[in-house]
N, C-alpha and C. Protein backbone atom coordinates (compact mmCIF):
# COMPACT_ATOMS: atom_id res chain seq x y z
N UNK A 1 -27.02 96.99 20.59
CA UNK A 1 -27.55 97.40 19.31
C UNK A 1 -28.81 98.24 19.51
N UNK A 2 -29.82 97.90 20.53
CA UNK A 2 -30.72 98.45 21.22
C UNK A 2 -30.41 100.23 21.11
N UNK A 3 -29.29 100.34 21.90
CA UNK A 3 -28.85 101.66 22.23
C UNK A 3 -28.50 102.88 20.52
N UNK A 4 -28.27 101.19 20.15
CA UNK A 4 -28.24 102.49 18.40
C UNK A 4 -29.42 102.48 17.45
N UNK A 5 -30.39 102.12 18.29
CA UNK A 5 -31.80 102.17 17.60
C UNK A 5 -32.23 101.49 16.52
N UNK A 6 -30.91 100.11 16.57
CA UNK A 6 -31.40 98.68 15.63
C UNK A 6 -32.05 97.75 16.25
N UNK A 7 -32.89 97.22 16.07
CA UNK A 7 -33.71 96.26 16.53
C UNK A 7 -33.31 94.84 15.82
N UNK A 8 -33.31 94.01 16.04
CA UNK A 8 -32.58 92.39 15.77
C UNK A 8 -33.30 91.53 16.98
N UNK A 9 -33.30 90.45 16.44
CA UNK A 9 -34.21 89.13 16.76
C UNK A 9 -33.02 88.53 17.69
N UNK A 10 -33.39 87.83 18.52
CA UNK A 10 -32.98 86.64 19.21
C UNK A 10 -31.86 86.21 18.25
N UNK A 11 -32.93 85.04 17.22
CA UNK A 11 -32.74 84.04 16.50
C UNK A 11 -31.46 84.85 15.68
N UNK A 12 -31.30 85.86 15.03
CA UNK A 12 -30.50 86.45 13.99
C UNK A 12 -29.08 86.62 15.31
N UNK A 13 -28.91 86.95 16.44
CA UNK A 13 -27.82 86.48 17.22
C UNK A 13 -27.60 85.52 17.30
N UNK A 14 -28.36 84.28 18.08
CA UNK A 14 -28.24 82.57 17.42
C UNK A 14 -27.48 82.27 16.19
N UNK A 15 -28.12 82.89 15.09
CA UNK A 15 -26.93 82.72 14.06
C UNK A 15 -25.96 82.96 13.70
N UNK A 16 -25.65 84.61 14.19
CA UNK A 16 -24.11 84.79 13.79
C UNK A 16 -23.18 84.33 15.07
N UNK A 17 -23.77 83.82 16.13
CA UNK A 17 -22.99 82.81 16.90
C UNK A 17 -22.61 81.91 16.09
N UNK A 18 -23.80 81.00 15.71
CA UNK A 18 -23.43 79.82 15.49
C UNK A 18 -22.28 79.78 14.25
N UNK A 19 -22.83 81.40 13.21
CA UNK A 19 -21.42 80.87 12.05
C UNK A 19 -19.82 81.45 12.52
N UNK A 20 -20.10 82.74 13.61
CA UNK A 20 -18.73 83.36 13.71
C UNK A 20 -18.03 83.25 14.92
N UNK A 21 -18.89 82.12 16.16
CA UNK A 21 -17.93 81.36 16.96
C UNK A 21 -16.41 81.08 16.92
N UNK A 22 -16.50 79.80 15.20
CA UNK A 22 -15.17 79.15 15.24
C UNK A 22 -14.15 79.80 14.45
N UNK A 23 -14.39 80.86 14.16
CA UNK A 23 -13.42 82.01 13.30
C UNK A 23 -13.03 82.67 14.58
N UNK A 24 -14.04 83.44 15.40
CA UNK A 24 -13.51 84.07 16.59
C UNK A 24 -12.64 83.28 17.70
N UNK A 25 -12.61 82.06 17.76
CA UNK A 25 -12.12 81.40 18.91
C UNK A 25 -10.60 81.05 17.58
N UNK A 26 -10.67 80.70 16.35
CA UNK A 26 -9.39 80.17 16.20
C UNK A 26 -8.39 81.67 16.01
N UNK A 27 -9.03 82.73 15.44
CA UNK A 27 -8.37 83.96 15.99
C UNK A 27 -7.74 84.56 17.52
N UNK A 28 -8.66 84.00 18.25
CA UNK A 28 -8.15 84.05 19.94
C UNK A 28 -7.17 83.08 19.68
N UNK A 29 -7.39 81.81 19.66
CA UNK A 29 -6.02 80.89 20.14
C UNK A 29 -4.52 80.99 19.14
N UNK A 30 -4.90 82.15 18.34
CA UNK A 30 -3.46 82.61 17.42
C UNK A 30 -2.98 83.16 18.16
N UNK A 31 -3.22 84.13 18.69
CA UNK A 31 -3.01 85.53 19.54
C UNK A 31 -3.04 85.03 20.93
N UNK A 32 -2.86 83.88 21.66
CA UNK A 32 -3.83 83.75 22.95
C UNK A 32 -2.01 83.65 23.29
N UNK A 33 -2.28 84.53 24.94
CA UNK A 33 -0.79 84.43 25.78
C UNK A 33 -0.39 83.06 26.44
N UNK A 34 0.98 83.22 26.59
CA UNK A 34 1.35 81.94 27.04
C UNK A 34 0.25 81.42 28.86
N UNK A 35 0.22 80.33 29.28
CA UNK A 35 -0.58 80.20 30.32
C UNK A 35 0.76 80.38 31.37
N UNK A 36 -0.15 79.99 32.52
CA UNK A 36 1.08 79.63 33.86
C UNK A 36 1.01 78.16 33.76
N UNK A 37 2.04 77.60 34.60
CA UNK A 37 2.81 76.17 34.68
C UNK A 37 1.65 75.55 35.88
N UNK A 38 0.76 76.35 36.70
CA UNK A 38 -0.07 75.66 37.92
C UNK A 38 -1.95 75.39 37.26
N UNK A 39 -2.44 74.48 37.51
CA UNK A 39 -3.71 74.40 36.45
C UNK A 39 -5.01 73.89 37.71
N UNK A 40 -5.51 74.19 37.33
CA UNK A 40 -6.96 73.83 38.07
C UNK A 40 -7.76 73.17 37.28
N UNK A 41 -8.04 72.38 36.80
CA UNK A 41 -8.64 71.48 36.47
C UNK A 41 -10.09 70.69 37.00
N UNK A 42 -11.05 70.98 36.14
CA UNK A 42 -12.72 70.56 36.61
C UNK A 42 -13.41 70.64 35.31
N UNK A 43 -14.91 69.98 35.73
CA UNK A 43 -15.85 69.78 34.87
C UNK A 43 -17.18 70.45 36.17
N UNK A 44 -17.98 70.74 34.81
CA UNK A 44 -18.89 71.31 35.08
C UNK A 44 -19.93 70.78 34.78
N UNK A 45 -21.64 70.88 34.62
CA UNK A 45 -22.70 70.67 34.11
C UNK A 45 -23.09 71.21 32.89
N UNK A 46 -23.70 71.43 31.72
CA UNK A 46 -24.66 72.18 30.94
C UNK A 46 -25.95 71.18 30.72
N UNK A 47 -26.98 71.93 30.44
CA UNK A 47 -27.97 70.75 29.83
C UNK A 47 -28.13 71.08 28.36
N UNK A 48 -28.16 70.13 27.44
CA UNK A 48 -28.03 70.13 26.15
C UNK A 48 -29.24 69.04 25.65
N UNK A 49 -30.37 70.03 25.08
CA UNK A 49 -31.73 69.12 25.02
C UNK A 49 -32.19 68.45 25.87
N UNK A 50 -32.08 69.43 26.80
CA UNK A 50 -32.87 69.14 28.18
C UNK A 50 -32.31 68.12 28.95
N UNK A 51 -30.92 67.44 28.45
CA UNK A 51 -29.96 66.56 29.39
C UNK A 51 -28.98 66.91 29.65
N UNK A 52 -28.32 66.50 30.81
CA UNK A 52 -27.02 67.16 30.77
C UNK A 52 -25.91 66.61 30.25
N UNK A 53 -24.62 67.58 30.37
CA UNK A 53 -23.41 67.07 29.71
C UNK A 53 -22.10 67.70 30.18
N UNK A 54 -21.28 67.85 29.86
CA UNK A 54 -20.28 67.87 30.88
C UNK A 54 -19.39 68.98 30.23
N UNK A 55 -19.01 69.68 30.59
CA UNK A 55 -18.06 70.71 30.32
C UNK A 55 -17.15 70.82 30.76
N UNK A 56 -15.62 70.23 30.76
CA UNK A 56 -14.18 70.37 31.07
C UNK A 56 -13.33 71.47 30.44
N UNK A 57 -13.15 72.34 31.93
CA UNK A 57 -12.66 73.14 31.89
C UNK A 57 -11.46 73.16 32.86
N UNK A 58 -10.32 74.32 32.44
CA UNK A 58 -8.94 74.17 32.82
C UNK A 58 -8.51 75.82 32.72
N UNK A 59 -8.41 76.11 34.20
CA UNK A 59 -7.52 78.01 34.13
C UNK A 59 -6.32 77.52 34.97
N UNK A 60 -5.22 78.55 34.84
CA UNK A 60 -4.33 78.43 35.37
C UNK A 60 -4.48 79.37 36.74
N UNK A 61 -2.89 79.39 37.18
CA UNK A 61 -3.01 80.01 39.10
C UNK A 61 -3.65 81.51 38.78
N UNK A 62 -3.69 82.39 37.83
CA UNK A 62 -4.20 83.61 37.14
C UNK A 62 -5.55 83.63 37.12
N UNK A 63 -6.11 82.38 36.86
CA UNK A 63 -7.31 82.65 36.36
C UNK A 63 -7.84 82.73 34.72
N UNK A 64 -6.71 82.55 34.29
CA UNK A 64 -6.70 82.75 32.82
C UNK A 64 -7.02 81.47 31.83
N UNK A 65 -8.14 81.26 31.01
CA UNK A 65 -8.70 80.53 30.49
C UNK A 65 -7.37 79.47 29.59
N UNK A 66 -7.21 78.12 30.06
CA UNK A 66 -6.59 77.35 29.37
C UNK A 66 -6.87 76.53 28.64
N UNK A 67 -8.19 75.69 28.16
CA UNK A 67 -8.42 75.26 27.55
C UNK A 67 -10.42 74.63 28.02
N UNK A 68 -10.97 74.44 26.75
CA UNK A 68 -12.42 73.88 27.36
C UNK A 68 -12.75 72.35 26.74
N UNK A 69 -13.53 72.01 27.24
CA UNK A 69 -14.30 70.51 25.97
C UNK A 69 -15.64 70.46 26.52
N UNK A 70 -16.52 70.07 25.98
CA UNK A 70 -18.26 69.84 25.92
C UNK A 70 -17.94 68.28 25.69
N UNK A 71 -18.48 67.24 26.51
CA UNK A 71 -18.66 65.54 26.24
C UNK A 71 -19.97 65.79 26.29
N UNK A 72 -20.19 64.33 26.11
CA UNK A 72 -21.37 63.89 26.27
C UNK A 72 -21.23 62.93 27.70
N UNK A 73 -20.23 62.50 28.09
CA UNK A 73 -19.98 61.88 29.67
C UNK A 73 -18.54 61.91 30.23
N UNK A 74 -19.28 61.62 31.53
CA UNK A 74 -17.77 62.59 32.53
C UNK A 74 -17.76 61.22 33.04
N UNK A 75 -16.15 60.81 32.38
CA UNK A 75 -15.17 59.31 32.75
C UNK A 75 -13.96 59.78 32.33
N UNK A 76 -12.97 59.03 32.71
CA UNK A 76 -11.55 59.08 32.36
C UNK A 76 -11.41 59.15 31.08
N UNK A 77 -11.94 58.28 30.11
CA UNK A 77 -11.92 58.98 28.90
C UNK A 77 -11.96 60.30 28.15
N UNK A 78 -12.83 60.88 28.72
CA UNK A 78 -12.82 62.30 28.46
C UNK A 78 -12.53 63.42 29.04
N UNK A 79 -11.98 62.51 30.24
CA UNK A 79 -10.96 63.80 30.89
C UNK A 79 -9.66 63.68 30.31
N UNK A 80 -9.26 62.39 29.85
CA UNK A 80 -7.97 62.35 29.07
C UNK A 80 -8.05 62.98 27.76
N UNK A 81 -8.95 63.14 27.03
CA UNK A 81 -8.98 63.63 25.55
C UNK A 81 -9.14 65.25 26.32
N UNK A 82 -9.43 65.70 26.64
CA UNK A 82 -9.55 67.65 27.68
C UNK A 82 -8.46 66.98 27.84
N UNK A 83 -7.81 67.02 28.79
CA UNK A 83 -6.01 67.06 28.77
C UNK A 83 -5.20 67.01 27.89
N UNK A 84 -5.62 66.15 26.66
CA UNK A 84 -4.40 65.90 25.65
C UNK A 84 -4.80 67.15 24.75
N UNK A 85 -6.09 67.13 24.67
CA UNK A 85 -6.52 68.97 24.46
C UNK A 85 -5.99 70.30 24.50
N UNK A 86 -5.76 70.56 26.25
CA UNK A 86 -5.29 71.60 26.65
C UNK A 86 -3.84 71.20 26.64
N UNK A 87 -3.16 70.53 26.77
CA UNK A 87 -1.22 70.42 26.47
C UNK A 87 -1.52 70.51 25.28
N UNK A 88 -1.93 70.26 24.52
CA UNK A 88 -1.14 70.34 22.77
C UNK A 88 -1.71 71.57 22.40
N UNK A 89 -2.30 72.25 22.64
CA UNK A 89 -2.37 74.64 22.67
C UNK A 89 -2.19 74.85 23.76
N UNK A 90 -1.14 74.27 25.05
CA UNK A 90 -0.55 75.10 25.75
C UNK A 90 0.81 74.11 26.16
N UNK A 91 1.64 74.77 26.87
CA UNK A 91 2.62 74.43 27.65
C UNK A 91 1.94 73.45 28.53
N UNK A 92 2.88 72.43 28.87
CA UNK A 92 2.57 70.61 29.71
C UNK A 92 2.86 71.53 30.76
N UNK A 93 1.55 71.26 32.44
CA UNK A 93 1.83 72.57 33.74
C UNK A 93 2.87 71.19 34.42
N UNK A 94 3.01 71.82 35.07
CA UNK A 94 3.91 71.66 36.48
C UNK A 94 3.30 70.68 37.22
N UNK A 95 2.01 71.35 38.07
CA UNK A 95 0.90 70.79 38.60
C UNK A 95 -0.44 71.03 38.38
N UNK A 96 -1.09 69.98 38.79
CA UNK A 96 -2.68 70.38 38.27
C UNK A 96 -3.61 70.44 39.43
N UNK A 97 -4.27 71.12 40.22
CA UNK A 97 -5.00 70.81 41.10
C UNK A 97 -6.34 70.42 40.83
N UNK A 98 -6.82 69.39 41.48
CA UNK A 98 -8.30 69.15 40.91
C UNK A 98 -9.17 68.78 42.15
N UNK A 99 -10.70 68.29 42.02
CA UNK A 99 -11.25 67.93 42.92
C UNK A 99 -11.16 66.29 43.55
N UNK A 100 -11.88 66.16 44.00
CA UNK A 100 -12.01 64.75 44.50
C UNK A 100 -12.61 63.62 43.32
N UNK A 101 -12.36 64.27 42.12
CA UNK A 101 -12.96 63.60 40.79
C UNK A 101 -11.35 62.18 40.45
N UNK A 102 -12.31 60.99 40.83
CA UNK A 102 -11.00 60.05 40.48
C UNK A 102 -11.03 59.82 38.87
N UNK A 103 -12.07 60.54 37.81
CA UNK A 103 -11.78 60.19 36.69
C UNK A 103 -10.90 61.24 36.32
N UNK A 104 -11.06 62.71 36.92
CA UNK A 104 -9.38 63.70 36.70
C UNK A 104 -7.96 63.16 36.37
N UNK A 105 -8.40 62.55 37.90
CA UNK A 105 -7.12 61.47 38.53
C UNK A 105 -6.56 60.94 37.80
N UNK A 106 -7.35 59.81 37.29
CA UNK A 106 -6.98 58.78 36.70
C UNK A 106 -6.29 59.45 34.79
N UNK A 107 -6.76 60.41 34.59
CA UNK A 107 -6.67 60.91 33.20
C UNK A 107 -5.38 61.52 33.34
N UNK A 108 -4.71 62.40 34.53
CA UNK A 108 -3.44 62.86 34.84
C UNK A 108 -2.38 61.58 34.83
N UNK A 109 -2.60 60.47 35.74
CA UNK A 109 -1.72 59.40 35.99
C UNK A 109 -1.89 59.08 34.30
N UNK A 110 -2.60 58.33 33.66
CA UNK A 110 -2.63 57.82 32.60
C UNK A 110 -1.56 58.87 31.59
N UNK A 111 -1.60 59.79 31.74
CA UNK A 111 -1.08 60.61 30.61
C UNK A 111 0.46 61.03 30.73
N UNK A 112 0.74 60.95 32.43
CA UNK A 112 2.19 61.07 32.74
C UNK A 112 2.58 59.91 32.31
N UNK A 113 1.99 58.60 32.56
CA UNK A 113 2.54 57.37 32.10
C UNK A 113 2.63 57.27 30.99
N UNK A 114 1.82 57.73 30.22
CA UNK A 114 1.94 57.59 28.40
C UNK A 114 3.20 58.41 27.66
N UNK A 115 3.05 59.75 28.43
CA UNK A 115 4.12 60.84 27.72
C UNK A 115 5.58 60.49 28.77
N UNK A 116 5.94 59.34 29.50
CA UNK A 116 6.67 59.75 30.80
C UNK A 116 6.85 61.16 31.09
N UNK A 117 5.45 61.76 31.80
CA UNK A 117 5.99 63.13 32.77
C UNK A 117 5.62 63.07 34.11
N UNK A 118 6.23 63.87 34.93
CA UNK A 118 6.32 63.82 36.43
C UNK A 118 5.21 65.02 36.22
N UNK A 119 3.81 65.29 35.91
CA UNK A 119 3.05 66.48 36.23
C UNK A 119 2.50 65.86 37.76
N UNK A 120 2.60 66.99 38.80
CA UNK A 120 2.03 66.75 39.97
C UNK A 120 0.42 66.81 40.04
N UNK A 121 0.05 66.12 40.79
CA UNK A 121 -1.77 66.47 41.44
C UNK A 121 -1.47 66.64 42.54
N UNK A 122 -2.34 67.46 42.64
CA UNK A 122 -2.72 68.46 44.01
C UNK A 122 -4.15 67.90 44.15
N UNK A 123 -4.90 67.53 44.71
CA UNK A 123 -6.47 67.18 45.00
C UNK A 123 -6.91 67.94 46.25
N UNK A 124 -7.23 68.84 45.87
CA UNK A 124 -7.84 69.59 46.89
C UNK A 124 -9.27 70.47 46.52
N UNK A 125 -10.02 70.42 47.83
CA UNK A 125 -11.34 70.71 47.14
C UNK A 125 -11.78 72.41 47.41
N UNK A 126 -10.71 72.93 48.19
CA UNK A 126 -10.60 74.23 48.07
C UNK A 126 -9.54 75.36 47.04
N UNK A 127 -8.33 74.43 46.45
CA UNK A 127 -7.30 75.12 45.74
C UNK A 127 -8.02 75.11 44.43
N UNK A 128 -9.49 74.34 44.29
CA UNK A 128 -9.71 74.52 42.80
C UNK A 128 -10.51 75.85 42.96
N UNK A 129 -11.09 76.21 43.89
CA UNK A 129 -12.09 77.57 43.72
C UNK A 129 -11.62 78.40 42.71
N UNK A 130 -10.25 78.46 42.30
CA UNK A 130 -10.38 79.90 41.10
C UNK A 130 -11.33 79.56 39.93
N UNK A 131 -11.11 77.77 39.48
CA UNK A 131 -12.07 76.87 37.96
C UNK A 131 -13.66 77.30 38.45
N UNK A 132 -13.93 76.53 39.97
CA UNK A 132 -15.11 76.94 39.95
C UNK A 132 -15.72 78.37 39.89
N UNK A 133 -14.89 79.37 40.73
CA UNK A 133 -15.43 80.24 40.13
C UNK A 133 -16.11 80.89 39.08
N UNK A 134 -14.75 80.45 37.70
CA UNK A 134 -14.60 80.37 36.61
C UNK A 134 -16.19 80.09 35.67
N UNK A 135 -16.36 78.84 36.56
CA UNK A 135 -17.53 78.05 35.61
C UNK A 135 -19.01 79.41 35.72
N UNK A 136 -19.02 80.27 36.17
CA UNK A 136 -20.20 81.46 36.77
C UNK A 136 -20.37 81.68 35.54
N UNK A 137 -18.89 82.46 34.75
CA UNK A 137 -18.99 83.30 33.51
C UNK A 137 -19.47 82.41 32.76
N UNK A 138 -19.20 80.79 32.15
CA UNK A 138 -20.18 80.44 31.04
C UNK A 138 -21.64 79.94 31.70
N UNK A 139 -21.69 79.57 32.72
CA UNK A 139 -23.09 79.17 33.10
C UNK A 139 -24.25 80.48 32.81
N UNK A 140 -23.48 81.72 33.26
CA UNK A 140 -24.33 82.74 33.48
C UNK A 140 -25.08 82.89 32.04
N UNK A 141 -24.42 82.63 30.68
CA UNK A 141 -24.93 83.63 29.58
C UNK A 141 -26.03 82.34 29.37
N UNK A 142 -25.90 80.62 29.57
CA UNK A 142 -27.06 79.89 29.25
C UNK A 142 -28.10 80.17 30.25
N UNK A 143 -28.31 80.67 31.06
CA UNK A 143 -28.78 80.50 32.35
C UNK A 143 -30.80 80.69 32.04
N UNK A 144 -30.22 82.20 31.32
CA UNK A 144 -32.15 81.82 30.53
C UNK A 144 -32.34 81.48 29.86
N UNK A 145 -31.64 81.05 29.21
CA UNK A 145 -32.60 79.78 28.20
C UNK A 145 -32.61 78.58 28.39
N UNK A 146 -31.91 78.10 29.52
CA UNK A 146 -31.83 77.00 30.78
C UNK A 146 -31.17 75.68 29.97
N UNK A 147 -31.50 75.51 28.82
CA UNK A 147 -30.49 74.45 27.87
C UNK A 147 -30.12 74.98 26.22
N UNK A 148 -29.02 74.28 26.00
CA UNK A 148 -28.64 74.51 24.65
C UNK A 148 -29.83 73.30 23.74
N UNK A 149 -29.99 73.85 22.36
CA UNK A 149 -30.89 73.19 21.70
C UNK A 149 -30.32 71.99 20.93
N UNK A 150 -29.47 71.92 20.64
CA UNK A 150 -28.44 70.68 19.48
C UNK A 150 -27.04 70.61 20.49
N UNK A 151 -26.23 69.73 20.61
CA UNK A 151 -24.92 69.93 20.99
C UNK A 151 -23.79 70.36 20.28
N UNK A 152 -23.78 69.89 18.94
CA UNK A 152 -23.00 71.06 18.38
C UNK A 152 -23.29 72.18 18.14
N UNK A 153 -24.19 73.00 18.17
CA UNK A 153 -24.63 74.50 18.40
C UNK A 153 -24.07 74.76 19.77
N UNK A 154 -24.44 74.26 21.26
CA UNK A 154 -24.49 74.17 22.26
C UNK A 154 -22.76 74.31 22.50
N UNK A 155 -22.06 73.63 21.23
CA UNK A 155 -21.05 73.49 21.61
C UNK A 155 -20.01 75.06 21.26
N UNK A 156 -20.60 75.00 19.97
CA UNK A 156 -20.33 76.67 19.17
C UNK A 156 -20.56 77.76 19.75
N UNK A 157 -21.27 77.81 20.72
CA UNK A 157 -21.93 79.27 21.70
C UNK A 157 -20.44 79.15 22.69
N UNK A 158 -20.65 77.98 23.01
CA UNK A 158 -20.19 77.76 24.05
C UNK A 158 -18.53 77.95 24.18
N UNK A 159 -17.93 77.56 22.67
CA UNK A 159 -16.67 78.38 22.00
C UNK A 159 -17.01 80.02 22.00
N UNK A 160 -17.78 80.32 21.62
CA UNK A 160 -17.87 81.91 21.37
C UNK A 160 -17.44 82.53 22.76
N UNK A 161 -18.27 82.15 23.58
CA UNK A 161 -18.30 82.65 25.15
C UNK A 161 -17.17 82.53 25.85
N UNK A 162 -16.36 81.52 25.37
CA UNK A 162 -14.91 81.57 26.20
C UNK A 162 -14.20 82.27 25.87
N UNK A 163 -14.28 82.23 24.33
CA UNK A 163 -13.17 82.78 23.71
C UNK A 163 -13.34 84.94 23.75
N UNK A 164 -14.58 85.26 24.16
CA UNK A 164 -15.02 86.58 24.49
C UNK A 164 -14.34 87.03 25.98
N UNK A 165 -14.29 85.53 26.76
CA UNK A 165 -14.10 85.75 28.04
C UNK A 165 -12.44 85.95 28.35
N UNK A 166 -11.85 85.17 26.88
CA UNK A 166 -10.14 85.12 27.19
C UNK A 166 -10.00 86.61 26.53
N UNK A 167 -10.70 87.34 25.45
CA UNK A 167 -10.85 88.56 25.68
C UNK A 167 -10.34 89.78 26.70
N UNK A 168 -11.70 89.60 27.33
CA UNK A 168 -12.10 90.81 28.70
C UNK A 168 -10.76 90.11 29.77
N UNK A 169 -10.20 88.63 29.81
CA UNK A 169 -9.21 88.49 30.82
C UNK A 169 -7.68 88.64 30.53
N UNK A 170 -7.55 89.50 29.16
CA UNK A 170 -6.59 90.17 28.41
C UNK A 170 -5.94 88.89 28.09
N UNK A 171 -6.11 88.17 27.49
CA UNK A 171 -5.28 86.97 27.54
C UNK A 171 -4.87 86.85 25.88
N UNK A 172 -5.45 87.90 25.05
CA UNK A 172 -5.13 87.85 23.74
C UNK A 172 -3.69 89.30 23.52
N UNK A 173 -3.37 88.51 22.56
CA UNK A 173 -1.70 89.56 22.42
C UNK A 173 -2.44 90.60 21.79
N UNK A 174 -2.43 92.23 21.88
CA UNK A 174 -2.27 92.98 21.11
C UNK A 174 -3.81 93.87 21.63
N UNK A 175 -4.71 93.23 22.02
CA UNK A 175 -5.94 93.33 21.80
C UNK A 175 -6.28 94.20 23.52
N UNK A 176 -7.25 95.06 23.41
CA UNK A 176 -7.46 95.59 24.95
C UNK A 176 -8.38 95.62 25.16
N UNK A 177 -9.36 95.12 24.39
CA UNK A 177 -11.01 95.11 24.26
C UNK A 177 -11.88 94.30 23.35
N UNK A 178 -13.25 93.70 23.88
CA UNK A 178 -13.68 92.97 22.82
C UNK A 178 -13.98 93.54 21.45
N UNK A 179 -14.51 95.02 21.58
CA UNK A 179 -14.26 96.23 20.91
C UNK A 179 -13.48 95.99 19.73
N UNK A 180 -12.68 96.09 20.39
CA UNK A 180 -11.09 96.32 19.41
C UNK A 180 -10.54 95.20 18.12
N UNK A 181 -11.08 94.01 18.83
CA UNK A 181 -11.37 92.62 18.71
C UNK A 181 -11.41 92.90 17.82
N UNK A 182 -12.89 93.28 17.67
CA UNK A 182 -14.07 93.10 16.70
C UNK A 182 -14.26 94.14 15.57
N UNK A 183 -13.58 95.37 15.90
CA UNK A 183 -12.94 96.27 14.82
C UNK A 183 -12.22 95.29 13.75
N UNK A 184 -11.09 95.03 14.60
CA UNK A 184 -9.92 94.31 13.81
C UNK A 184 -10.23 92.58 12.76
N UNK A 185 -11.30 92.48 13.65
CA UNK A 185 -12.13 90.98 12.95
C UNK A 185 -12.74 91.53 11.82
N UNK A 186 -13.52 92.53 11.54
CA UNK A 186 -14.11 93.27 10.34
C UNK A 186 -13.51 93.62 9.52
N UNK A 187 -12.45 94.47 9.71
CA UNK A 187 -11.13 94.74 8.76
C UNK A 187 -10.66 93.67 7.93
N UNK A 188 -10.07 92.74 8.85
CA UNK A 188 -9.18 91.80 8.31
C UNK A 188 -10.07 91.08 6.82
């Protein structure tokens, strides 16, 4: 906006995050492409009022954003609610690779047993590098302001940012740019 010689506050971005996040992300997951059947599966850190909290995240063998969740704690519980998450807006994968996290573990076994499915684990602490990678792009945009201020705000950015990111990783039908996006978000 800089470049078109508007000047705007911080805080006035803060806000139209916080109101046009969950319009932009449920517009992505209308439009969002089918995933692959192989999943990588991890959690991450954020700090949210200066504590941290956990961010479960899930790309497939692509790289392509499959599903996220923000807890407040990283246990089997809430790796099972992120799983029952990401299967019910995507296709049930094949296999899931994850780390040496036994609450992953335990949230995969629990859920094949509940739904009877044969989904495989893979536990390996190098086949997840595509997730970790992954985790760069949302860490990077909190990175200076070092924590989110509320967790549901924290949580709303934090929708915005993925859903920008399934964007730029073409993962929306029709769309070739955030650009284009965002033309078409104004229109409508």
């Amino acid at each position: 906006m800089g470049d078109r010689g508007i000047s705007v506050d911080h805080s006035s971005i803060d806000a139209w995050i916080n109101k046009f996040s969950p319009q932009i992300e449920k517009l992505v997951r209308q439009r969002k492409k089918r995933t692959g059947k192989k999943w990588r599966m991890d959690e991450t850190y954020v700090k949210v009022k200066g504590k941290w909290k956990y961010l479960y995240r899930a790309v497939d063998e692509y790289g392509h954003t499959i599903d996220f969740l923000l807890t407040a704690k990283r246990d089997a519980k809430a790796a099972i609610r992120f799983l029952k998450k990401a299967v019910k807006s995507n296709d049930i994968p094949n296999k899931i690779y994850i780390d040496k996290s036994g609450a992953n573990k335990k949230a995969i076994e629990d859920f094949n047993e509940e739904n009877d499915l044969e989904i495989e684990i893979k536990q390996s602490k190098y086949m997840n590098n595509i997730v970790e990678q992954d985790h760069r792009g949302i860490k990077r945009p909190s990175k200076h302001r070092q924590f989110y201020r509320e967790f549901h705000a924290g949580h709303k950015k934090i929708r915005g940012i993925e859903s920008v990111r399934m964007i730029y990783k073409g993962q929306v039908k029709g769309i070739s740019s955030v650009g284009e996006f965002f033309r078409e978000l104004i229109a409508a």
